[in-house]
N, C-alpha and C. Protein backbone atom coordinates (compact mmCIF):
# COMPACT_ATOMS: atom_id res chain seq x y z
N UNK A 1 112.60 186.29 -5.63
CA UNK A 1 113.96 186.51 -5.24
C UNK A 1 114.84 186.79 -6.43
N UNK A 2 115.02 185.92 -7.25
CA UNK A 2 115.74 185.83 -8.43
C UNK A 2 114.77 186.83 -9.66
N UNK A 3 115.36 187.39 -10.48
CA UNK A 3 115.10 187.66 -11.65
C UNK A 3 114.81 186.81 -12.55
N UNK A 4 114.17 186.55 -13.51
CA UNK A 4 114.68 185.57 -14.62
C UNK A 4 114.20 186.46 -15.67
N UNK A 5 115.56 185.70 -17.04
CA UNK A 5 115.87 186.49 -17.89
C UNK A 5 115.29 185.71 -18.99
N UNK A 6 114.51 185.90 -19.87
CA UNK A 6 114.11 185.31 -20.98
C UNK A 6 115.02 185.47 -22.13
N UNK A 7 115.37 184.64 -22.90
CA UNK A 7 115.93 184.79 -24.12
C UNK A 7 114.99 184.46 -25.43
N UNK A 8 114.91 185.52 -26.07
CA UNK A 8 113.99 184.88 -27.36
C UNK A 8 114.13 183.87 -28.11
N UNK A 9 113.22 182.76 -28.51
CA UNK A 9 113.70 181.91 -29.54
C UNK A 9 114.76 182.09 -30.75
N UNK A 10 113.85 183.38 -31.33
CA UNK A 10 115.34 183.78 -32.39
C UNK A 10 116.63 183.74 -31.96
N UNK A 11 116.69 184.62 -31.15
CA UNK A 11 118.20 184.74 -30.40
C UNK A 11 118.65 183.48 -30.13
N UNK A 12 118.43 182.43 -29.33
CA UNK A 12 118.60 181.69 -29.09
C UNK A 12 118.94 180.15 -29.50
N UNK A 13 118.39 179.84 -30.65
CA UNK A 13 118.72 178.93 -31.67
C UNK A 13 119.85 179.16 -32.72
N UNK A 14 120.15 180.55 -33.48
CA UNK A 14 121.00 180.70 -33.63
C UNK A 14 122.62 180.99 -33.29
N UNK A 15 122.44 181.11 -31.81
CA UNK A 15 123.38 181.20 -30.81
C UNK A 15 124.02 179.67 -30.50
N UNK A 16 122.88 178.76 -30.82
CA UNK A 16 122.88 177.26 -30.33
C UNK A 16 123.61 176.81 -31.53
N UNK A 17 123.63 177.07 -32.66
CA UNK A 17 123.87 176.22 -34.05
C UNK A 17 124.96 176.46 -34.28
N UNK A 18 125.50 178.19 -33.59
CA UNK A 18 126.87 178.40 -34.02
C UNK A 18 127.86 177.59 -33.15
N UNK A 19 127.30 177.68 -32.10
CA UNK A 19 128.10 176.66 -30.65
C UNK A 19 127.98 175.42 -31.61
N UNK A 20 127.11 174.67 -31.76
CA UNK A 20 127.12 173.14 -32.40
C UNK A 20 128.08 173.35 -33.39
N UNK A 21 128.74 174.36 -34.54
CA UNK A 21 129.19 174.51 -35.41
C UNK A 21 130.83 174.77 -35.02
N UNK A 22 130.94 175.38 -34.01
CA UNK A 22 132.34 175.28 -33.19
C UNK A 22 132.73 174.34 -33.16
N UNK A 23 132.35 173.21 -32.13
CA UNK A 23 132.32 172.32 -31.47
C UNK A 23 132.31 171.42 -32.31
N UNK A 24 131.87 170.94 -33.71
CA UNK A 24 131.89 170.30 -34.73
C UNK A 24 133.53 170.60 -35.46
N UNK A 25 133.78 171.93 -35.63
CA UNK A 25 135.30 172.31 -36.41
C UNK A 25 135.95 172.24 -36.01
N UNK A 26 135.89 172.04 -34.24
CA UNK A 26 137.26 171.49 -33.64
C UNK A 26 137.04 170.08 -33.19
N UNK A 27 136.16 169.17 -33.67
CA UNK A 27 136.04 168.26 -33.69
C UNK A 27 136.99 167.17 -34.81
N UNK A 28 136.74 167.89 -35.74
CA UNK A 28 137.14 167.97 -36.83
C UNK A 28 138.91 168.44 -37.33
N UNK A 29 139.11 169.23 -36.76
CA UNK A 29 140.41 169.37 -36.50
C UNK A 29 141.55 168.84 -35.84
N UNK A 30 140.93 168.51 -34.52
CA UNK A 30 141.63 167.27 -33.80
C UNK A 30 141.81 165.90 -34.60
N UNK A 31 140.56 165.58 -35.10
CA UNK A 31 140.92 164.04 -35.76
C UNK A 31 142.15 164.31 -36.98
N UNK A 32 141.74 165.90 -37.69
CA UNK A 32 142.92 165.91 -38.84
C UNK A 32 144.41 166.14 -38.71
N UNK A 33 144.17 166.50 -37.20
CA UNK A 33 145.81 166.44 -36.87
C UNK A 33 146.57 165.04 -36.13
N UNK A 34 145.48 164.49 -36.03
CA UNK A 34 145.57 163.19 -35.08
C UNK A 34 146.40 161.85 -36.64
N UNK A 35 144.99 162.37 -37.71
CA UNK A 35 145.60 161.35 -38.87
C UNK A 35 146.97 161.62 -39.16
N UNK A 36 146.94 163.23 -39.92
CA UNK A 36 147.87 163.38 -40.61
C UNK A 36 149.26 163.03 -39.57
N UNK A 37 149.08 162.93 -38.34
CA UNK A 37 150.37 162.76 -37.63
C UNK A 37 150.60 161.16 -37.88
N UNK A 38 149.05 160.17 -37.73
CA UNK A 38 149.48 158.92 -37.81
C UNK A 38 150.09 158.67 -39.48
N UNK A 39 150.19 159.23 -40.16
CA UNK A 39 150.18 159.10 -41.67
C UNK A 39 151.63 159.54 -41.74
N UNK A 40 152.18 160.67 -41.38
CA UNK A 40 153.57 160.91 -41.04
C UNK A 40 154.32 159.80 -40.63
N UNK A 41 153.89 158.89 -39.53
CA UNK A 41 155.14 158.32 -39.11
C UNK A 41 154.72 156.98 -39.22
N UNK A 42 153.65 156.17 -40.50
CA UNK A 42 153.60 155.64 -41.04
C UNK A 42 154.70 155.76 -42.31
N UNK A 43 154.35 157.13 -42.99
CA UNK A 43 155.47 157.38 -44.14
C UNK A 43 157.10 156.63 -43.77
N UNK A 44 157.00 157.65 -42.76
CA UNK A 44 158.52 157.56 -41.92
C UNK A 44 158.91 155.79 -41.41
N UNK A 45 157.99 154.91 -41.09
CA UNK A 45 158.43 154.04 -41.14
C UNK A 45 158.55 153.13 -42.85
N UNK A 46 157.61 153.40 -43.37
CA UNK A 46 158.30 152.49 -44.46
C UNK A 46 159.85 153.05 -45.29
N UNK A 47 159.79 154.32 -44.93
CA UNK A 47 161.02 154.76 -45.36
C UNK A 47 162.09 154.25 -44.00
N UNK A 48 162.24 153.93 -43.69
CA UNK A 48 163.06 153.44 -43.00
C UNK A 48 163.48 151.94 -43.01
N UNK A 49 162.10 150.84 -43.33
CA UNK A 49 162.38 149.74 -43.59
C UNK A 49 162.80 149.60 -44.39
N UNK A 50 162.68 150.53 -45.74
CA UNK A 50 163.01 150.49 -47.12
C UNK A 50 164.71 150.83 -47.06
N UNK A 51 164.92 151.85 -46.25
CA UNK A 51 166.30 152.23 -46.49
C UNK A 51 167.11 151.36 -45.83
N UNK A 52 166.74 150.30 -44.46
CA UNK A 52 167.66 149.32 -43.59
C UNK A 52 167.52 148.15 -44.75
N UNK A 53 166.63 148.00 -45.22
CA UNK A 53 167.14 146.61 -46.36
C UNK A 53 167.59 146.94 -47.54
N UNK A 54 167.40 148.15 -48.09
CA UNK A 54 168.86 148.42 -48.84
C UNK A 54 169.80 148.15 -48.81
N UNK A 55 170.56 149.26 -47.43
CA UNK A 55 171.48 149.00 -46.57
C UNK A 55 172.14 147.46 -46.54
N UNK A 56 171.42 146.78 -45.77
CA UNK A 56 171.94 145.57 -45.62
C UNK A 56 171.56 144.41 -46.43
N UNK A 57 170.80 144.50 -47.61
CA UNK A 57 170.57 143.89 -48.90
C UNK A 57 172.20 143.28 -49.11
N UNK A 58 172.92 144.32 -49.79
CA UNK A 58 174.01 143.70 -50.48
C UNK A 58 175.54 144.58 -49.27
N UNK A 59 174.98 144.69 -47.77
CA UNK A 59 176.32 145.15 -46.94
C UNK A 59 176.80 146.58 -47.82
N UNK A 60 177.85 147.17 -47.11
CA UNK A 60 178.01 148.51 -47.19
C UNK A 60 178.99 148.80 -46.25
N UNK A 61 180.47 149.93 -46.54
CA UNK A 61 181.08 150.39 -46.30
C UNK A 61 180.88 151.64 -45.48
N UNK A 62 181.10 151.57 -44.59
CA UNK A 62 181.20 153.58 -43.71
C UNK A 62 182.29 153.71 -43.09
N UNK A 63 182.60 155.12 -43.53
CA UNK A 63 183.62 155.72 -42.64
C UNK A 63 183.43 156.19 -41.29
N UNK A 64 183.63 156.55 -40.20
CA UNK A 64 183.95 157.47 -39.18
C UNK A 64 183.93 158.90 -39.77
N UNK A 65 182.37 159.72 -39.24
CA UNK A 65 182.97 161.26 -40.07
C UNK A 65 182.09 161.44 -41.07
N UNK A 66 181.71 160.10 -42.16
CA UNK A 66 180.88 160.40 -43.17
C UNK A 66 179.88 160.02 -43.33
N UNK A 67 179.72 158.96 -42.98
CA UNK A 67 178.51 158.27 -43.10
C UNK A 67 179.22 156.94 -44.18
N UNK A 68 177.99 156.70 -44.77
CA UNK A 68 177.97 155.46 -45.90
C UNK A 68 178.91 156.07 -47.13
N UNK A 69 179.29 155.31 -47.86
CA UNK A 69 180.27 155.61 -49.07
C UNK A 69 179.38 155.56 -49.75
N UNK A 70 179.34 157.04 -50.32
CA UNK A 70 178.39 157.54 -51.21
C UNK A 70 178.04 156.61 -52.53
N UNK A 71 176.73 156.59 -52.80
CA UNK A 71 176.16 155.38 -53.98
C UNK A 71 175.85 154.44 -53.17
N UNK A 72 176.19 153.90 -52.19
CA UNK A 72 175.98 152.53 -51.58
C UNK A 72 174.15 152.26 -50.66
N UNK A 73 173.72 153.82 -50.62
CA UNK A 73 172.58 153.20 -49.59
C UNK A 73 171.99 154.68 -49.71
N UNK A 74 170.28 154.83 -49.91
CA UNK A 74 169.91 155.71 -50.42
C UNK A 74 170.00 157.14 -49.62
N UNK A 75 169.88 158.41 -50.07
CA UNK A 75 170.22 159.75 -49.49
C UNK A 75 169.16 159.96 -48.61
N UNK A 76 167.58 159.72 -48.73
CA UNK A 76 167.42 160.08 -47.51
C UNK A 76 167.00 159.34 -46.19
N UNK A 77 167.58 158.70 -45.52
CA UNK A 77 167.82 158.10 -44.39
C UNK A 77 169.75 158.38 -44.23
N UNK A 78 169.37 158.23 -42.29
CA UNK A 78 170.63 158.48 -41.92
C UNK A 78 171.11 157.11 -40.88
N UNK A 79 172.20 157.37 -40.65
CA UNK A 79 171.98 155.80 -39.54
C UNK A 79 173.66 155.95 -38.94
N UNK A 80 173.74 155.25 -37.77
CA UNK A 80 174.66 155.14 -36.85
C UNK A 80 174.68 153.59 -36.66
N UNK A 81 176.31 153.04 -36.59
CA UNK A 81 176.52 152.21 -36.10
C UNK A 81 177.15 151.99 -35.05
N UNK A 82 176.60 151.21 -34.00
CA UNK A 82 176.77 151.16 -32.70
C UNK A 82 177.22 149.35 -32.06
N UNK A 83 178.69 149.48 -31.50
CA UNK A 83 178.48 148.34 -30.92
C UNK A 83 177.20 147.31 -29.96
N UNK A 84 177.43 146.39 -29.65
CA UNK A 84 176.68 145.52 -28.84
C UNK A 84 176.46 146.68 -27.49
N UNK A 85 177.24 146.91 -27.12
CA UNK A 85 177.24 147.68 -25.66
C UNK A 85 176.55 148.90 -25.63
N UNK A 86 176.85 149.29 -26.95
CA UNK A 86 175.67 151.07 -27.40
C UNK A 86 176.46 151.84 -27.61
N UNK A 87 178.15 151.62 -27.79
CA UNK A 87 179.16 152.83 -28.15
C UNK A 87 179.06 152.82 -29.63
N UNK A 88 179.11 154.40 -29.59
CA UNK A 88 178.61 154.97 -31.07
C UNK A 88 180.29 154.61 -31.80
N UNK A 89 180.23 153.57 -32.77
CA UNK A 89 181.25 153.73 -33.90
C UNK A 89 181.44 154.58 -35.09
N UNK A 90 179.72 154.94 -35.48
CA UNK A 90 180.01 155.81 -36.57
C UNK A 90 178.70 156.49 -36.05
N UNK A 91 178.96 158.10 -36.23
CA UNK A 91 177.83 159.21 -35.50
C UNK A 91 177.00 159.59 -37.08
N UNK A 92 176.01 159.82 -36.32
CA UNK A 92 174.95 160.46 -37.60
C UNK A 92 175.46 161.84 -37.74
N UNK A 93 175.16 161.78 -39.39
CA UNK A 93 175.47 162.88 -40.23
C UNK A 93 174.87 164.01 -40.68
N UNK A 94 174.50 164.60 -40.10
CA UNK A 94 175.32 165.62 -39.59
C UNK A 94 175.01 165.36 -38.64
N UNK A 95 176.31 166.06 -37.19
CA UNK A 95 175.92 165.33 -35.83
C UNK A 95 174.66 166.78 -35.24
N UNK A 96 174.49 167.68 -35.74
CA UNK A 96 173.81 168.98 -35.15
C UNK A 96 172.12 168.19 -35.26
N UNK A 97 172.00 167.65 -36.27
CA UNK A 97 170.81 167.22 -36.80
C UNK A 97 170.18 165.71 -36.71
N UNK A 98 170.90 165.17 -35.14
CA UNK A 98 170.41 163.74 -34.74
C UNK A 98 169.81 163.38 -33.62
N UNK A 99 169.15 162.70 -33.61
CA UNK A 99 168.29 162.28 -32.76
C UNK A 99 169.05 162.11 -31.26
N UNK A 100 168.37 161.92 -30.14
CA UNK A 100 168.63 161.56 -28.79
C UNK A 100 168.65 159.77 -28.46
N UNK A 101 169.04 158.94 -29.46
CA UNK A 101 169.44 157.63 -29.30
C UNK A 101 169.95 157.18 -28.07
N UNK A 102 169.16 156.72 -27.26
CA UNK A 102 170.03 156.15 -25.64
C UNK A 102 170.72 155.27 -26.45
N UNK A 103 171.97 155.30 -25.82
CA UNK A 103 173.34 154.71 -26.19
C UNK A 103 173.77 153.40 -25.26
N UNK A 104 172.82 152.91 -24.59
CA UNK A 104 172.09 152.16 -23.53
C UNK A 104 172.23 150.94 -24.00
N UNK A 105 172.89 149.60 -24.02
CA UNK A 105 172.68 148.07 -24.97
C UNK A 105 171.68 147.93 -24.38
N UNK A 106 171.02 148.15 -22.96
CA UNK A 106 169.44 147.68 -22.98
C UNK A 106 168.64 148.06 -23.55
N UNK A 107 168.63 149.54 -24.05
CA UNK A 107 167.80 150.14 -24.38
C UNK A 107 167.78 149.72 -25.91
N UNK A 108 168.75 149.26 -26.29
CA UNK A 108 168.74 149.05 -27.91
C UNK A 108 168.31 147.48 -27.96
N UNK A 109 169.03 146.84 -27.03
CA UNK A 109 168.73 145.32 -27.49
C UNK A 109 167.08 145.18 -27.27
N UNK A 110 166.45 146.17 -26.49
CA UNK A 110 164.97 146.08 -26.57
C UNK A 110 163.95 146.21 -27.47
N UNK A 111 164.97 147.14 -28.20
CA UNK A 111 164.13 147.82 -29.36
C UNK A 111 164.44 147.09 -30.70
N UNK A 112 165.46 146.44 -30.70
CA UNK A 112 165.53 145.52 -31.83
C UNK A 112 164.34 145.16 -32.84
N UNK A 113 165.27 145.57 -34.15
CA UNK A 113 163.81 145.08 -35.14
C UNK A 113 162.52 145.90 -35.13
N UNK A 114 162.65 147.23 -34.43
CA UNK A 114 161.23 147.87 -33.88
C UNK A 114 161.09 149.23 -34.75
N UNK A 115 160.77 149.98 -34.58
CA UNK A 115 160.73 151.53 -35.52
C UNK A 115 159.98 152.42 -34.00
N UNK A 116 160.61 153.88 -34.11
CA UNK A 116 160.64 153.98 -32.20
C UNK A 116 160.61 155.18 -32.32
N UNK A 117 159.91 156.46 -31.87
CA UNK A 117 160.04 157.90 -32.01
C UNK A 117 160.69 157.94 -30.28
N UNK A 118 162.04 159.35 -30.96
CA UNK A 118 162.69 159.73 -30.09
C UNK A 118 163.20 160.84 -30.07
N UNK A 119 163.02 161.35 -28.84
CA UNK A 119 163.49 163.37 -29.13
C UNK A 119 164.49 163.22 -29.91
N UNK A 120 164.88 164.60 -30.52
CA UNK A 120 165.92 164.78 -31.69
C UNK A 120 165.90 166.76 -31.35
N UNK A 121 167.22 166.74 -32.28
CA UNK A 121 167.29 168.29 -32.83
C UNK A 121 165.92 169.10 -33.08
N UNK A 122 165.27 169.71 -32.54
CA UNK A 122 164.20 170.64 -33.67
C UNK A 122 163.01 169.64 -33.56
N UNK A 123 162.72 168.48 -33.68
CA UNK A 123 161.68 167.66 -34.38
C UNK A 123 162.38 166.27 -33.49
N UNK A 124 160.96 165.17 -33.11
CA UNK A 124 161.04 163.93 -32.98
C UNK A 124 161.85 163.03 -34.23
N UNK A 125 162.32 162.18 -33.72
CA UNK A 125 163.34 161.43 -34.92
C UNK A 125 162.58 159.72 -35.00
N UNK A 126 162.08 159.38 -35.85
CA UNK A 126 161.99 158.20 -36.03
C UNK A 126 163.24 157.27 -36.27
N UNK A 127 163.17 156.02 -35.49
CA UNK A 127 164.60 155.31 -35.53
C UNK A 127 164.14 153.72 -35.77
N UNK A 128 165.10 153.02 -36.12
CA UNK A 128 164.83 151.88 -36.51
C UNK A 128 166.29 150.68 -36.04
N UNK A 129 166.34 150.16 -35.12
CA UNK A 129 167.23 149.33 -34.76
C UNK A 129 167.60 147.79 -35.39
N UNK A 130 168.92 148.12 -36.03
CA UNK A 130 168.70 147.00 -37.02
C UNK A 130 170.51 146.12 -36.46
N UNK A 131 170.05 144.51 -36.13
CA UNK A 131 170.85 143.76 -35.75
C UNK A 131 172.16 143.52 -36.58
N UNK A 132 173.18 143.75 -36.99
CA UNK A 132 174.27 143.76 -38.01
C UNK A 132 175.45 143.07 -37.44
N UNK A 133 176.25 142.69 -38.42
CA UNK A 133 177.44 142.45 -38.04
C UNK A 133 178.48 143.20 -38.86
N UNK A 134 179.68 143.68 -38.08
CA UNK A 134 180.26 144.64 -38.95
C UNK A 134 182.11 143.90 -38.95
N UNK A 135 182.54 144.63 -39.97
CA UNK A 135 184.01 144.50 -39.40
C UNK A 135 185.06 145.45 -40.04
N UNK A 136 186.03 146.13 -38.75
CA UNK A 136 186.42 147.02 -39.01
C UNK A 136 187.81 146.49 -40.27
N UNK A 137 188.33 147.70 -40.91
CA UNK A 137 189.43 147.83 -41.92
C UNK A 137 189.86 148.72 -41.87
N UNK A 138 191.39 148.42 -42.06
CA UNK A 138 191.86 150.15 -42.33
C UNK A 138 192.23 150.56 -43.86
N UNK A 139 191.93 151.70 -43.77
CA UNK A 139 192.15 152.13 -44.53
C UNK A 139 193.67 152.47 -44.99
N UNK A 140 194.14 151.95 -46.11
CA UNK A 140 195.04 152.00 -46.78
C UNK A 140 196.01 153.70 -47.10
N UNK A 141 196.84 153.86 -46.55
CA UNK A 141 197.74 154.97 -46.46
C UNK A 141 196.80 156.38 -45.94
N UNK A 142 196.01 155.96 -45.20
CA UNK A 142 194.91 156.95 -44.25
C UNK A 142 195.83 156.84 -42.74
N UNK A 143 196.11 157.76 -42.21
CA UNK A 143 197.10 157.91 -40.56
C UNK A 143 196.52 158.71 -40.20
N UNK A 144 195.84 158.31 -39.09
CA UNK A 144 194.99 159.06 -37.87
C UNK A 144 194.11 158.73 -37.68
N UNK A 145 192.80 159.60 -36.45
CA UNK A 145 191.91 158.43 -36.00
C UNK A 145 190.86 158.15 -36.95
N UNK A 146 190.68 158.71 -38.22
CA UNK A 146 189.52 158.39 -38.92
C UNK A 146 190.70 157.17 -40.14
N UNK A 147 191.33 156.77 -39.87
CA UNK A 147 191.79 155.17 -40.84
C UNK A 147 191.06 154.71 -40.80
N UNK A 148 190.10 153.97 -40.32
CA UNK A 148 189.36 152.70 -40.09
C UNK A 148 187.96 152.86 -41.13
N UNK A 149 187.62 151.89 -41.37
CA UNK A 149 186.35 151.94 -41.90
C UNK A 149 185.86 150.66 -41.74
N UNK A 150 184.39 150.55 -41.80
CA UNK A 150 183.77 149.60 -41.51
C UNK A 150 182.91 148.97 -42.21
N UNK A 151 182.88 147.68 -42.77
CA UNK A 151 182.03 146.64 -43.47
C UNK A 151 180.93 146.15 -42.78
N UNK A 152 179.59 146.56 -43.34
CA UNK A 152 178.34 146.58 -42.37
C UNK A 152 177.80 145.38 -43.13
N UNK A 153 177.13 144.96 -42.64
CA UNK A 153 176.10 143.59 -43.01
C UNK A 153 175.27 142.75 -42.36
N UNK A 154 174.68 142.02 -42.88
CA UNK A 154 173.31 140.99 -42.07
C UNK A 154 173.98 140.97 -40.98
N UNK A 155 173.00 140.25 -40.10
CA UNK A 155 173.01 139.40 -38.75
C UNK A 155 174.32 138.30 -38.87
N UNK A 156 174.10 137.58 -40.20
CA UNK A 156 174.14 135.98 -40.44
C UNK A 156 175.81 136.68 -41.30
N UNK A 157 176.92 136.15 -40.57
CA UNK A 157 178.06 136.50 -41.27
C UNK A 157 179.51 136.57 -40.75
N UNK A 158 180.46 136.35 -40.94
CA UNK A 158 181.81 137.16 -40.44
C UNK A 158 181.72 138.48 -39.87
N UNK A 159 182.28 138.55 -38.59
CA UNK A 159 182.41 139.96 -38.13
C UNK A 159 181.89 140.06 -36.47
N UNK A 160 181.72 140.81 -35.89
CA UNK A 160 181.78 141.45 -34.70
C UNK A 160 180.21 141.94 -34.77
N UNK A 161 179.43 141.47 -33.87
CA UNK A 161 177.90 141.77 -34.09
C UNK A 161 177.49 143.14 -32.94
N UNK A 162 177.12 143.97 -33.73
CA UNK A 162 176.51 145.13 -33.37
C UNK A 162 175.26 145.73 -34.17
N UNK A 163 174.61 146.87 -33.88
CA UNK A 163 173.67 147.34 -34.17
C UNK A 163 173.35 148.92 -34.85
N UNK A 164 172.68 148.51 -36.35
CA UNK A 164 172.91 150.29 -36.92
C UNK A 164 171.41 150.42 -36.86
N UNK A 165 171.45 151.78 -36.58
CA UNK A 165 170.81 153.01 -35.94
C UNK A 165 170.21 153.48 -37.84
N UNK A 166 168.91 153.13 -37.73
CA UNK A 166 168.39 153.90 -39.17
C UNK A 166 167.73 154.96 -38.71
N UNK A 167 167.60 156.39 -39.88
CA UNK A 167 166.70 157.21 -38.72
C UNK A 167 166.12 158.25 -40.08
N UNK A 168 165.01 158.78 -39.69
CA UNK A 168 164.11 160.20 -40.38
C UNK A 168 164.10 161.03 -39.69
N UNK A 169 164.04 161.96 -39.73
CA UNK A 169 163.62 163.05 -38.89
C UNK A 169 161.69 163.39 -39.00
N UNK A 170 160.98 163.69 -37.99
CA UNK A 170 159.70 163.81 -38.14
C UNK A 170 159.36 164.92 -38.30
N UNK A 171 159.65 166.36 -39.18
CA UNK A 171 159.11 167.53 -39.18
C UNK A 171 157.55 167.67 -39.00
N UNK A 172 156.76 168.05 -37.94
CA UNK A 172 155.52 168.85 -38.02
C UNK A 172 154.97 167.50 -37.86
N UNK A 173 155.54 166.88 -37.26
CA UNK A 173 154.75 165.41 -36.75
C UNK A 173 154.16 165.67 -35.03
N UNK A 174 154.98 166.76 -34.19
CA UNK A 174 154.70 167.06 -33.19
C UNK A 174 155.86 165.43 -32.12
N UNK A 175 155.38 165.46 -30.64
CA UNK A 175 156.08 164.87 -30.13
C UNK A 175 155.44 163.79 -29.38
N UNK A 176 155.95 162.11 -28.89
CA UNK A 176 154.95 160.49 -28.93
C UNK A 176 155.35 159.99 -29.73
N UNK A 177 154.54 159.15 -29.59
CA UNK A 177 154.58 158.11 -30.86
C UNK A 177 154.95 156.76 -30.33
C-alpha cells in the first residue's frame, strides 16, 4: 500500500547532529537570557538598597519639581515620596521617565521593605518601598505652590510617616520579575 522511503545512513546522521546542534544553541540561549536577566535585577536591587540607605542614612531635603537637593543622595537612583494613603508628594524626575507605581496605600503598605518590578516608560522599573517619616517646610521667601519642601528620614523620628518610592529603570531586562 504504502511506499517506503529509505534514507541513507550518511544522509541521515548528519541531518541528526545538526538537529541535536540546534536544539543544544537554543538551549543554551534561553538559559543566557534567563541569567543575564536574573543578574540585571539582582544589580538593580543592590543599587537600590544602596541608594535608600544613603538616602536615609543621614535624612535629606526634597523639593516638589526636583527631586533631592543636589549632593545629598547619589545620581543614579530616583525616588518619590508618597504619603501613608499613596498621594504622590514629590513625583519622580523626570516625570516622562517613571515607573507605573500604584498609588494604592494597600498596594504600598504591602510591599514595604520589598524591591518589586513594575511597568514603567520604555522598560520595567525596579522599585523599592521604603517606610519614612517626613516633614514638610517652607521655604523661605519662595510664593507659590512649589514653597514647601520636605525633610525625609528614618521610620524612628519627628514628622508625619509616609513612604519613599526608590527606583532603577530595567533596560533590556525584558518584562516579570
Amino acid at each position: 500500500m504504502g511506499v517506503r522511503i529509505r534514507v541513507p545512513l550518511r544522509v541521515l546522521l548528519p541531518c541528526l547532529a545538526v538537529g541535536l546542534v540546534a536544539i543544544g544553541a537554543v538551549a543554551i540561549g534561553v538559559a543566557e537570557v534567563s541569567g543575564t536577566r536574573g543578574y540585571l535585577v539582582r544589580q538593580a536591587d543592590n543599587d537600590l538598597l544602596g541608594c535608600a540607605k544613603t538616602m536615609l542614612m543621614r535624612g535629606f531635603a526634597a523639593v516638589p519639581g526636583s527631586g533631592p537637593v543636589s549632593g545629598q543622595v547619589p545620581g543614579w537612583c530616583g525616588m518619590e515620596l508618597l504619603s501613608d494613603s499613596g498621594q504622590v508628594l514629590i513625583a519622580a524626575v523626570p516625570a516622562a521617565g517613571r515607573p507605573a507605581v500604584p498609588a494604592r496605600g494597600s498596594w504600598l503598605a504591602a510591599h514595604l521593605a520589598q524591591q518589586v518590578t513594575v511597568p514603567g516608560t520604555g522598560w520595567p522599573w525596579r522599585v523599592s518601598v521604603e517606610p519614612v517619616r517626613y516633614r514638610p517646610q517652607r521655604i523661605l521667601f519662595a510664593y507659590g505652590a512649589d514653597d514647601v519642601q520636605y525633610l525625609i528620614g528614618r521610620r524612628a523620628g519627628p514628622g508625619i510617616s509616609g513612604m519613599l518610592v526608590v527606583m532603577a529603570p530595567l533596560p533590556g531586562a525584558g518584562s516579570g520579575g
